[in-house]
PDB file of N, CA and C in Angstrom:
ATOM      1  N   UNK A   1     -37.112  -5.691   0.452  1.00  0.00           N
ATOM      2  CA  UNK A   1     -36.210  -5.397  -0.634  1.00  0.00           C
ATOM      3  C   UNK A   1     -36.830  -5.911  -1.934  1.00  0.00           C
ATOM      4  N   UNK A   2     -36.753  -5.083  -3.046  1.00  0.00           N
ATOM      5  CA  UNK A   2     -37.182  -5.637  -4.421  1.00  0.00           C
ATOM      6  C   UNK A   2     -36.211  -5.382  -5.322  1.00  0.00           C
ATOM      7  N   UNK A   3     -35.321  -5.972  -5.478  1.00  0.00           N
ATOM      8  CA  UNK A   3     -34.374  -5.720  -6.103  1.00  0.00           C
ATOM      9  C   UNK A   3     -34.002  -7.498  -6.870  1.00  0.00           C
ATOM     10  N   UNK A   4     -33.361  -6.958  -8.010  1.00  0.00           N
ATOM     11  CA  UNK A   4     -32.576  -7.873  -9.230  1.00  0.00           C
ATOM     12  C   UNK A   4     -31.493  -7.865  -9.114  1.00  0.00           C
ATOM     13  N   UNK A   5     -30.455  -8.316  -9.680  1.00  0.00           N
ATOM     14  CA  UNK A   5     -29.188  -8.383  -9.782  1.00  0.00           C
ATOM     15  C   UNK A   5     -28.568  -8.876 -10.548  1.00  0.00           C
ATOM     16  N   UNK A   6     -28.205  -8.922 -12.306  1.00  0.00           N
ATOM     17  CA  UNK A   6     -27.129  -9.501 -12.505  1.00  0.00           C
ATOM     18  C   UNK A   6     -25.816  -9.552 -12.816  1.00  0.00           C
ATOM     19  N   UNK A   7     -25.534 -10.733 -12.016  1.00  0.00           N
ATOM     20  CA  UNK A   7     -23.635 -10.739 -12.686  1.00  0.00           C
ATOM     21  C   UNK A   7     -22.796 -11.113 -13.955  1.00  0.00           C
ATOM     22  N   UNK A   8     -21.981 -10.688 -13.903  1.00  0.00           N
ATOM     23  CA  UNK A   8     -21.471 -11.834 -15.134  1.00  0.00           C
ATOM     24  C   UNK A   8     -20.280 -11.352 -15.572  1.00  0.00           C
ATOM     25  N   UNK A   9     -19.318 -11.523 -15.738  1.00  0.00           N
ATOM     26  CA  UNK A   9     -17.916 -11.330 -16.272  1.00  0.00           C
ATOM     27  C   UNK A   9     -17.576 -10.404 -17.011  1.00  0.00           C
ATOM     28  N   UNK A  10     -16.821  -9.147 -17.285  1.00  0.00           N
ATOM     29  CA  UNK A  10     -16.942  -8.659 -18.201  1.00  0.00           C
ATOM     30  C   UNK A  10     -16.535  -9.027 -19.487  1.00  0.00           C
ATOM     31  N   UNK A  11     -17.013  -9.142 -20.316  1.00  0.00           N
ATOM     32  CA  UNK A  11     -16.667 -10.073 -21.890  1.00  0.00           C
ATOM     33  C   UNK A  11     -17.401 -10.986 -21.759  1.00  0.00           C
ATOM     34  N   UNK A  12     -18.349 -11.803 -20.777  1.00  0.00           N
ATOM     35  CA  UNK A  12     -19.235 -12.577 -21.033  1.00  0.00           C
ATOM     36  C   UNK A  12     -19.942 -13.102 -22.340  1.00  0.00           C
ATOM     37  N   UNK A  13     -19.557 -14.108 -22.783  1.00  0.00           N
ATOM     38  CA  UNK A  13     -20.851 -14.221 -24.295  1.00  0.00           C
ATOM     39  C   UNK A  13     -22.150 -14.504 -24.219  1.00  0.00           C
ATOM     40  N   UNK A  14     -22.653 -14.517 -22.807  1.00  0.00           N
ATOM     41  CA  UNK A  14     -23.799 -14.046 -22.467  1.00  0.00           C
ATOM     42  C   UNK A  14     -24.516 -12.863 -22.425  1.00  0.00           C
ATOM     43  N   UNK A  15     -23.580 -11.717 -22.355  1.00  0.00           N
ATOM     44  CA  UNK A  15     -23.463 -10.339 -22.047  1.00  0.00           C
ATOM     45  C   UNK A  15     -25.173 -10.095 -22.487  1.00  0.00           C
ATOM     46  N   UNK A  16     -25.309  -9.831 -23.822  1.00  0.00           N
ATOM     47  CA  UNK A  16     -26.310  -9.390 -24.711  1.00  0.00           C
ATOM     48  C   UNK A  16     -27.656 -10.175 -24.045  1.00  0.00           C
ATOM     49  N   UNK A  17     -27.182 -10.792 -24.006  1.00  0.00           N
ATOM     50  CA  UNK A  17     -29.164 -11.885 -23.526  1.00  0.00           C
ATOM     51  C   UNK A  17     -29.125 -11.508 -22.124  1.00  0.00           C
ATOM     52  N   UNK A  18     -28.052 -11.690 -21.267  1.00  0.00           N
ATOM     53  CA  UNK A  18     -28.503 -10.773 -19.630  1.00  0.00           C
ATOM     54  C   UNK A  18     -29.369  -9.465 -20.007  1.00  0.00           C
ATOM     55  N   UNK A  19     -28.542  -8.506 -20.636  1.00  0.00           N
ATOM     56  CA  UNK A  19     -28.861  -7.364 -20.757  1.00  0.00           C
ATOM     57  C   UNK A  19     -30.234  -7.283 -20.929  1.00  0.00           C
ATOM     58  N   UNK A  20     -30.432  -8.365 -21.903  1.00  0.00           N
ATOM     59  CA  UNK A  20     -32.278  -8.201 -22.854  1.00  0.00           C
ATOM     60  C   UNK A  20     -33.050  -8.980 -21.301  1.00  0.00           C
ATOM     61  N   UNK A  21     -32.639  -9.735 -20.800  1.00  0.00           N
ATOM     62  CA  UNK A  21     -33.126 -10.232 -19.481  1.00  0.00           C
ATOM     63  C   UNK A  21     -33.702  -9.090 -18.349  1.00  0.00           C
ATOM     64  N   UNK A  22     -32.135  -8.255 -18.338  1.00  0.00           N
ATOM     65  CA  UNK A  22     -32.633  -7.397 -17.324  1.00  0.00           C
ATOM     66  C   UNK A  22     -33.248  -6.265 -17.479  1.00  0.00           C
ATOM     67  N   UNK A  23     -34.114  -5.894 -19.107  1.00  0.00           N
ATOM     68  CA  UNK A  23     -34.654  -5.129 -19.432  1.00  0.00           C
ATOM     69  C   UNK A  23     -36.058  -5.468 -19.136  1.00  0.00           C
ATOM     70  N   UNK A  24     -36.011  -6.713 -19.895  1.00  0.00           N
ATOM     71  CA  UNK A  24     -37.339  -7.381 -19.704  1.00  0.00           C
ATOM     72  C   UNK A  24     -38.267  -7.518 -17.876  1.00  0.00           C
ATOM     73  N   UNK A  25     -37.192  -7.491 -16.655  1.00  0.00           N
ATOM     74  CA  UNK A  25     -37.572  -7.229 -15.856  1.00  0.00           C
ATOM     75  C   UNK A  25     -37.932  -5.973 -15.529  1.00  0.00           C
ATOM     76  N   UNK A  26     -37.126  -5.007 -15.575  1.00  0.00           N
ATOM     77  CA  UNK A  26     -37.553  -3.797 -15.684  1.00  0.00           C
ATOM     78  C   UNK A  26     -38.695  -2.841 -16.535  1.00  0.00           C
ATOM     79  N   UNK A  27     -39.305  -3.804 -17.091  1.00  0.00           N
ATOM     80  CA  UNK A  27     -40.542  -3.390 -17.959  1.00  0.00           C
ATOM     81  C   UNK A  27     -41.432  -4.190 -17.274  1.00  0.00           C
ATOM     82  N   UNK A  28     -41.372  -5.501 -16.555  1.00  0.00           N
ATOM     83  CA  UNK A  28     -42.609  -5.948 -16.366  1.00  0.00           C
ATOM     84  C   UNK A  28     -42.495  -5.297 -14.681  1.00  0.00           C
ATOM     85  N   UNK A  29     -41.356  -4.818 -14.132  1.00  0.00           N
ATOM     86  CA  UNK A  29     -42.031  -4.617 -12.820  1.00  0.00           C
ATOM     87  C   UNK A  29     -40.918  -3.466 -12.408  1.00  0.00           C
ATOM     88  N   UNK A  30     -41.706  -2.479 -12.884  1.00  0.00           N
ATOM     89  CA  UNK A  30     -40.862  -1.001 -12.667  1.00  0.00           C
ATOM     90  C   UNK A  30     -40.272  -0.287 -11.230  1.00  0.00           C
ATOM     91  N   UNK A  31     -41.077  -0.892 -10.606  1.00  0.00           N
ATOM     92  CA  UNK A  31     -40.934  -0.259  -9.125  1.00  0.00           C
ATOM     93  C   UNK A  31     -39.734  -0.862  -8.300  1.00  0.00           C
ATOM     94  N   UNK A  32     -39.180  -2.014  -9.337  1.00  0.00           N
ATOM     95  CA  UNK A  32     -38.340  -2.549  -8.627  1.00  0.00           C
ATOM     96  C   UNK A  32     -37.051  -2.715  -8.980  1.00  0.00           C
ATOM     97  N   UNK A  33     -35.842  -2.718  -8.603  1.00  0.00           N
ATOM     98  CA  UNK A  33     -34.565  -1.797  -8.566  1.00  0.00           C
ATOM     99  C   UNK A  33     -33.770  -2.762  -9.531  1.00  0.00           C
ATOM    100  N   UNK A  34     -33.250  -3.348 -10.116  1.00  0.00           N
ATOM    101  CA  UNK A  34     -32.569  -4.106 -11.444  1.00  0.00           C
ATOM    102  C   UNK A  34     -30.976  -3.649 -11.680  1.00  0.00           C
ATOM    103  N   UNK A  35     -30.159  -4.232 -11.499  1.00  0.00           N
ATOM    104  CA  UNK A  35     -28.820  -3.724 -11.395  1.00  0.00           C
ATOM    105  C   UNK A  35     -27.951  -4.866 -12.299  1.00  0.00           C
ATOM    106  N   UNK A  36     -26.799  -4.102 -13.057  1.00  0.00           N
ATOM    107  CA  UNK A  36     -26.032  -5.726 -13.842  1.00  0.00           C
ATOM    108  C   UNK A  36     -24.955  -4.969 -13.425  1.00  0.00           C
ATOM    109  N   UNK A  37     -24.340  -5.998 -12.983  1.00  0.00           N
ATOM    110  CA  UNK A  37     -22.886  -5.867 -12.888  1.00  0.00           C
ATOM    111  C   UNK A  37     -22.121  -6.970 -13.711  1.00  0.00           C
ATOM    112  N   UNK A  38     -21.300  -5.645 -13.871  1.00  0.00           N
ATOM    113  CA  UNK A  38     -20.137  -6.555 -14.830  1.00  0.00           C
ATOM    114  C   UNK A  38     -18.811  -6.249 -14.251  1.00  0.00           C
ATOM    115  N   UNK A  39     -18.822  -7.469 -14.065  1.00  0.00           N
ATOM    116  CA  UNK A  39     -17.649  -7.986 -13.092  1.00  0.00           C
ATOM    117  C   UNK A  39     -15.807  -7.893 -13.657  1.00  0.00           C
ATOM    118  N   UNK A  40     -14.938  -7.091 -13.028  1.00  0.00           N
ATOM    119  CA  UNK A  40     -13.539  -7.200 -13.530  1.00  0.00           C
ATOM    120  C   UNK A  40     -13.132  -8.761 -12.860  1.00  0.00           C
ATOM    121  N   UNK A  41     -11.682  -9.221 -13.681  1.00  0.00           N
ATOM    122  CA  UNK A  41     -11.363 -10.043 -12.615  1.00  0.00           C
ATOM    123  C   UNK A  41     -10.833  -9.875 -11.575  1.00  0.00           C
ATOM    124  N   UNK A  42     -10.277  -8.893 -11.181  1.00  0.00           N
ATOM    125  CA  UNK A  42     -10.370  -9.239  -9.914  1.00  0.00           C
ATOM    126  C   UNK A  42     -11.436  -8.939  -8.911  1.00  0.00           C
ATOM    127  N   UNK A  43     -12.301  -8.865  -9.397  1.00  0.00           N
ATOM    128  CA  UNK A  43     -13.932  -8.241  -8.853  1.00  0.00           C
ATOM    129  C   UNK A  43     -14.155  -9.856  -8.380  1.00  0.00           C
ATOM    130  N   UNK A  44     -14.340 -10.924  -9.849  1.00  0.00           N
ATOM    131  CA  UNK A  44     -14.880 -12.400  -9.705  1.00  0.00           C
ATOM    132  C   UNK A  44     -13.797 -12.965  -8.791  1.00  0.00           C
ATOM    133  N   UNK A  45     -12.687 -12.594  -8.111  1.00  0.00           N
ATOM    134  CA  UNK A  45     -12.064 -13.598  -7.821  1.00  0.00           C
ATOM    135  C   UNK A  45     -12.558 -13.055  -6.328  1.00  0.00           C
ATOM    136  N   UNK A  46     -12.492 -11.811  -6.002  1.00  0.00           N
ATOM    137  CA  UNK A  46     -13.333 -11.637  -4.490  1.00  0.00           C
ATOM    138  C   UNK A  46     -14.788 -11.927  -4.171  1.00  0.00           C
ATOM    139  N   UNK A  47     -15.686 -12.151  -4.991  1.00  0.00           N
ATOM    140  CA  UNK A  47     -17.196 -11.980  -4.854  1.00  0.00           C
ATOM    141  C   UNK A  47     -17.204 -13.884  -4.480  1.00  0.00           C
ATOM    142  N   UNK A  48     -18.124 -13.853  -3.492  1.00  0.00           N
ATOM    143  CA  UNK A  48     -18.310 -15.549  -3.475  1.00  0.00           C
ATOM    144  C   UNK A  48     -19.444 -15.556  -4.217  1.00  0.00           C
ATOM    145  N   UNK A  49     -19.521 -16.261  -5.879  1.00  0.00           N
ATOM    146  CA  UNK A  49     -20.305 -16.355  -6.498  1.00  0.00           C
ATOM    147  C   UNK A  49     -19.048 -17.568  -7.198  1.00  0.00           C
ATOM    148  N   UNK A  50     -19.785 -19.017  -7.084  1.00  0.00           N
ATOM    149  CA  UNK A  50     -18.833 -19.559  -7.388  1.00  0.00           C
ATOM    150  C   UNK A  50     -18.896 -20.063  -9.009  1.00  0.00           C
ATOM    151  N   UNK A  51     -20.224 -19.932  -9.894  1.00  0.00           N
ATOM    152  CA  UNK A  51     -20.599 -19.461 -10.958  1.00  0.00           C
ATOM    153  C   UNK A  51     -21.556 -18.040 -11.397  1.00  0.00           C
ATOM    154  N   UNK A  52     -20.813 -17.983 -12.893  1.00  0.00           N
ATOM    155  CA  UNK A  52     -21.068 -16.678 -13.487  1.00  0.00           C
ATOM    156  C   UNK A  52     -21.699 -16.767 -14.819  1.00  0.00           C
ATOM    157  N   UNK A  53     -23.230 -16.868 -15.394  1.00  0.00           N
ATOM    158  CA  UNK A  53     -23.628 -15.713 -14.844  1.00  0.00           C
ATOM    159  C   UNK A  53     -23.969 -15.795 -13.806  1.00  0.00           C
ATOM    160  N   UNK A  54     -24.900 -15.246 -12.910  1.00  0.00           N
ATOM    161  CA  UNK A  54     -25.981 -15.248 -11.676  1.00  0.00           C
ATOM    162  C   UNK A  54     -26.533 -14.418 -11.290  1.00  0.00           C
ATOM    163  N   UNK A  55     -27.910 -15.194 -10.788  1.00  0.00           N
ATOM    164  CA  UNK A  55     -28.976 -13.533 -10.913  1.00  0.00           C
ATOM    165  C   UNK A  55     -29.737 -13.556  -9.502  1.00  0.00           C
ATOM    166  N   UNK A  56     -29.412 -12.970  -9.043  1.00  0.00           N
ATOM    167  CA  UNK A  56     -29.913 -12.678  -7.577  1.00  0.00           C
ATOM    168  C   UNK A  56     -30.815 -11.618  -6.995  1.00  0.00           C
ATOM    169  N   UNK A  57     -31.662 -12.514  -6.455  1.00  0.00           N
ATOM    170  CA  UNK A  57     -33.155 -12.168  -6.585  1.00  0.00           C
ATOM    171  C   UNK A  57     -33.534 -11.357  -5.160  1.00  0.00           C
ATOM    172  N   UNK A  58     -33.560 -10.318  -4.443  1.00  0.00           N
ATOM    173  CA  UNK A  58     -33.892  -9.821  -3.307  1.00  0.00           C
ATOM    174  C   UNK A  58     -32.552 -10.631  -2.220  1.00  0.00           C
ATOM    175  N   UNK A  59     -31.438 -10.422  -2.717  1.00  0.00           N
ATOM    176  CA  UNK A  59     -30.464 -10.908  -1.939  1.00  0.00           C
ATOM    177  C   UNK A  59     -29.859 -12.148  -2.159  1.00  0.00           C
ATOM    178  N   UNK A  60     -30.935 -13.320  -2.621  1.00  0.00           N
ATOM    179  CA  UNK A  60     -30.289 -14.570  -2.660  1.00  0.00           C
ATOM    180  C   UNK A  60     -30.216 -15.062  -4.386  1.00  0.00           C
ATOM    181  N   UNK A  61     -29.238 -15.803  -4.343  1.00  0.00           N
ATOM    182  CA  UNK A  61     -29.179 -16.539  -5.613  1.00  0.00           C
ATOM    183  C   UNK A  61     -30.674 -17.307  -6.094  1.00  0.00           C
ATOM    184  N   UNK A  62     -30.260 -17.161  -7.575  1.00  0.00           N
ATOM    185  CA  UNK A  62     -32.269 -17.862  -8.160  1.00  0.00           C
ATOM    186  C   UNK A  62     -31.655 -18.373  -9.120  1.00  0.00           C
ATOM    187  N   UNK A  63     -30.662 -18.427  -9.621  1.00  0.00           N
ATOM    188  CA  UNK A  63     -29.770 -19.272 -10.702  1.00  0.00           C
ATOM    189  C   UNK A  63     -28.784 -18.762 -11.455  1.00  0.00           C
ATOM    190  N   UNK A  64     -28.681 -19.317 -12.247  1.00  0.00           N
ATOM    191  CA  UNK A  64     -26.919 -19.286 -13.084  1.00  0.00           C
ATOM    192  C   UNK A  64     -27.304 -19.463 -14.095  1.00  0.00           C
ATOM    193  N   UNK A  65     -26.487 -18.666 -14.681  1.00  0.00           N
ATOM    194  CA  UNK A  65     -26.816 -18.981 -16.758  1.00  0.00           C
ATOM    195  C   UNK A  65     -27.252 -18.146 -16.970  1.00  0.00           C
ATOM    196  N   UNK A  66     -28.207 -18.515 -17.953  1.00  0.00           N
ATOM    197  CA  UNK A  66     -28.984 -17.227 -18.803  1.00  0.00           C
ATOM    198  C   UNK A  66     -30.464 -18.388 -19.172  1.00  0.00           C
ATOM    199  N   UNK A  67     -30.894 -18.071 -17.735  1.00  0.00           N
ATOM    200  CA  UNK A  67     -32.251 -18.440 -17.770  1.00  0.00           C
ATOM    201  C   UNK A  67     -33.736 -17.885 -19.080  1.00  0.00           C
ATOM    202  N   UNK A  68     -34.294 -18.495 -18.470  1.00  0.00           N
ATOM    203  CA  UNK A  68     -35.486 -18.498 -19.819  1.00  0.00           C
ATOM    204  C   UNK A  68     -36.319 -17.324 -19.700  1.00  0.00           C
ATOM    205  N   UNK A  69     -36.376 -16.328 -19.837  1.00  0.00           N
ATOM    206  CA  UNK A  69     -37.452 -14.839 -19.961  1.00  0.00           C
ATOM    207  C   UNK A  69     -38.567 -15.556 -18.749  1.00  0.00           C
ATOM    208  N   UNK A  70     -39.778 -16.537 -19.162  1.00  0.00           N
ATOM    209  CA  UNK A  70     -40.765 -16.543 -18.317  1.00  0.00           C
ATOM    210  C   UNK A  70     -39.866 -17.242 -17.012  1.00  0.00           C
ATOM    211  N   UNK A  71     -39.283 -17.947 -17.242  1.00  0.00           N
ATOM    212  CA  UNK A  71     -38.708 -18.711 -15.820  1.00  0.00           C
ATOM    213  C   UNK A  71     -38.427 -17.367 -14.690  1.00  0.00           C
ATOM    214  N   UNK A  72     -37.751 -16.309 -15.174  1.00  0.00           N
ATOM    215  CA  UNK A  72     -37.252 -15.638 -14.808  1.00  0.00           C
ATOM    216  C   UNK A  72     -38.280 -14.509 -13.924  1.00  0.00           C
ATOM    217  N   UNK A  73     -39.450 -14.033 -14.969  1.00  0.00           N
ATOM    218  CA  UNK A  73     -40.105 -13.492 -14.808  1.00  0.00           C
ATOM    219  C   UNK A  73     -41.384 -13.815 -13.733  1.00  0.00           C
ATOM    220  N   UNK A  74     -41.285 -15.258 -14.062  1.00  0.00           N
ATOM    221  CA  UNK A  74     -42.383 -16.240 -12.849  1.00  0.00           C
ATOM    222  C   UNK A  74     -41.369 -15.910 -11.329  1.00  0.00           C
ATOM    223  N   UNK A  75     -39.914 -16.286 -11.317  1.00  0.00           N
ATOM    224  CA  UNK A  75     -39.257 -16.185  -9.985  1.00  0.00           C
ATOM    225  C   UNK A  75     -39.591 -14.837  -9.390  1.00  0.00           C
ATOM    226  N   UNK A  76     -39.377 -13.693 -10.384  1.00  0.00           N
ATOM    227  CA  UNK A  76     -39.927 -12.293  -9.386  1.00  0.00           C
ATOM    228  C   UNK A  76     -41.300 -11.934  -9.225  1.00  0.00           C
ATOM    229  N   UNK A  77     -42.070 -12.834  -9.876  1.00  0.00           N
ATOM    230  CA  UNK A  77     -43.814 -12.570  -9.531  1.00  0.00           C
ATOM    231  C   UNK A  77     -43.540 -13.434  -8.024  1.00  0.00           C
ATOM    232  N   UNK A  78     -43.203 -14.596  -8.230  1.00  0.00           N
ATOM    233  CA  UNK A  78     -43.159 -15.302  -6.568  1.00  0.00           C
ATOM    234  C   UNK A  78     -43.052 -14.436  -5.581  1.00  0.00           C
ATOM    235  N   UNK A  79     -41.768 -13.735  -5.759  1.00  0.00           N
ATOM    236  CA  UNK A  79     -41.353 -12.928  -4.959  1.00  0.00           C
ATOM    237  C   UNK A  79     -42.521 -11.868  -4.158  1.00  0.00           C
ATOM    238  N   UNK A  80     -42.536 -11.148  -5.436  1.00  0.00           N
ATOM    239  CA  UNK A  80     -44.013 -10.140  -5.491  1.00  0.00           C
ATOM    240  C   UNK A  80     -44.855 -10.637  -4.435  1.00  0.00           C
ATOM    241  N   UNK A  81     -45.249 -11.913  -4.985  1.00  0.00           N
ATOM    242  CA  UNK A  81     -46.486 -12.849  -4.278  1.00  0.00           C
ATOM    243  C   UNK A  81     -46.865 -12.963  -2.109  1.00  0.00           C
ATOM    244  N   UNK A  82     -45.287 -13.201  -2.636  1.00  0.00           N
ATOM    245  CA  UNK A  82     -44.843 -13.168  -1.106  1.00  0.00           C
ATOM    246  C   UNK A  82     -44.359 -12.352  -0.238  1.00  0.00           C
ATOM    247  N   UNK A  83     -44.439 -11.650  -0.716  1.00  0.00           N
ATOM    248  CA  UNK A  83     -44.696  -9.950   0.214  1.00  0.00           C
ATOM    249  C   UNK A  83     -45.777  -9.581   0.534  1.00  0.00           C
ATOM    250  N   UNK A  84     -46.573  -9.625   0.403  1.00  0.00           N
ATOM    251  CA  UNK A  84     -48.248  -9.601   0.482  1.00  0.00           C
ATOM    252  C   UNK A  84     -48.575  -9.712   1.574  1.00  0.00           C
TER     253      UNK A  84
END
C-alpha cells in the first residue's frame, strides 16, 4: 500500500497548511495515492483517532498536528525505502 491520509475536522484552523502538506506529497511522490478527509462531527466522534489533525501513513498513524514539510516528506521516503 502507498497511500497518505489526512484528517482533520471540518473548520480546522489547520485546514490550509494540511492542504499545502498534502500537495507537497503529491508532487514529490506521484505514484502514490494522498487522500484528506475532512471530517463531520459525527464522522470524529466514530473514527478512533483520538487526536485531530492526523496523518496516516500506509495505514498507520505517523503523527498529529501539522507537521514540518521535510519531517513529513522524510516519513514517506522511509516508507518508500522499505519496500524495496
Amino acid at each position: 500500500m502507498r497511500q497518505v491520509d489526512f484528517y482533520f475536522h471540518d473548520g480546522c484552523l489547520s485546514q490550509q497548511s494540511l492542504l499545502l502538506l498534502a500537495r507537497e506529497v503529491e508532487t514529490a511522490y506521484p505514484t502514490w495515492t494522498v487522500t484528506v478527509h475532512r471530517l463531520s462531527d459525527h464522522e470524529v466522534n466514530s473514527m478512533d483517532l483520538p487526536i485531530l489533525p492526523t496523518i496516516v501513513i500506509n495505514g498507520r498513524p505517523a503523527g498529529t498536528g501539522v507537521p514540518n514539510k521535510e519531517w513529513l516528506l522524510r516519513k514517506v521516503a522511509e516508507c518508500v525505502s522499505s519496500d524495496l
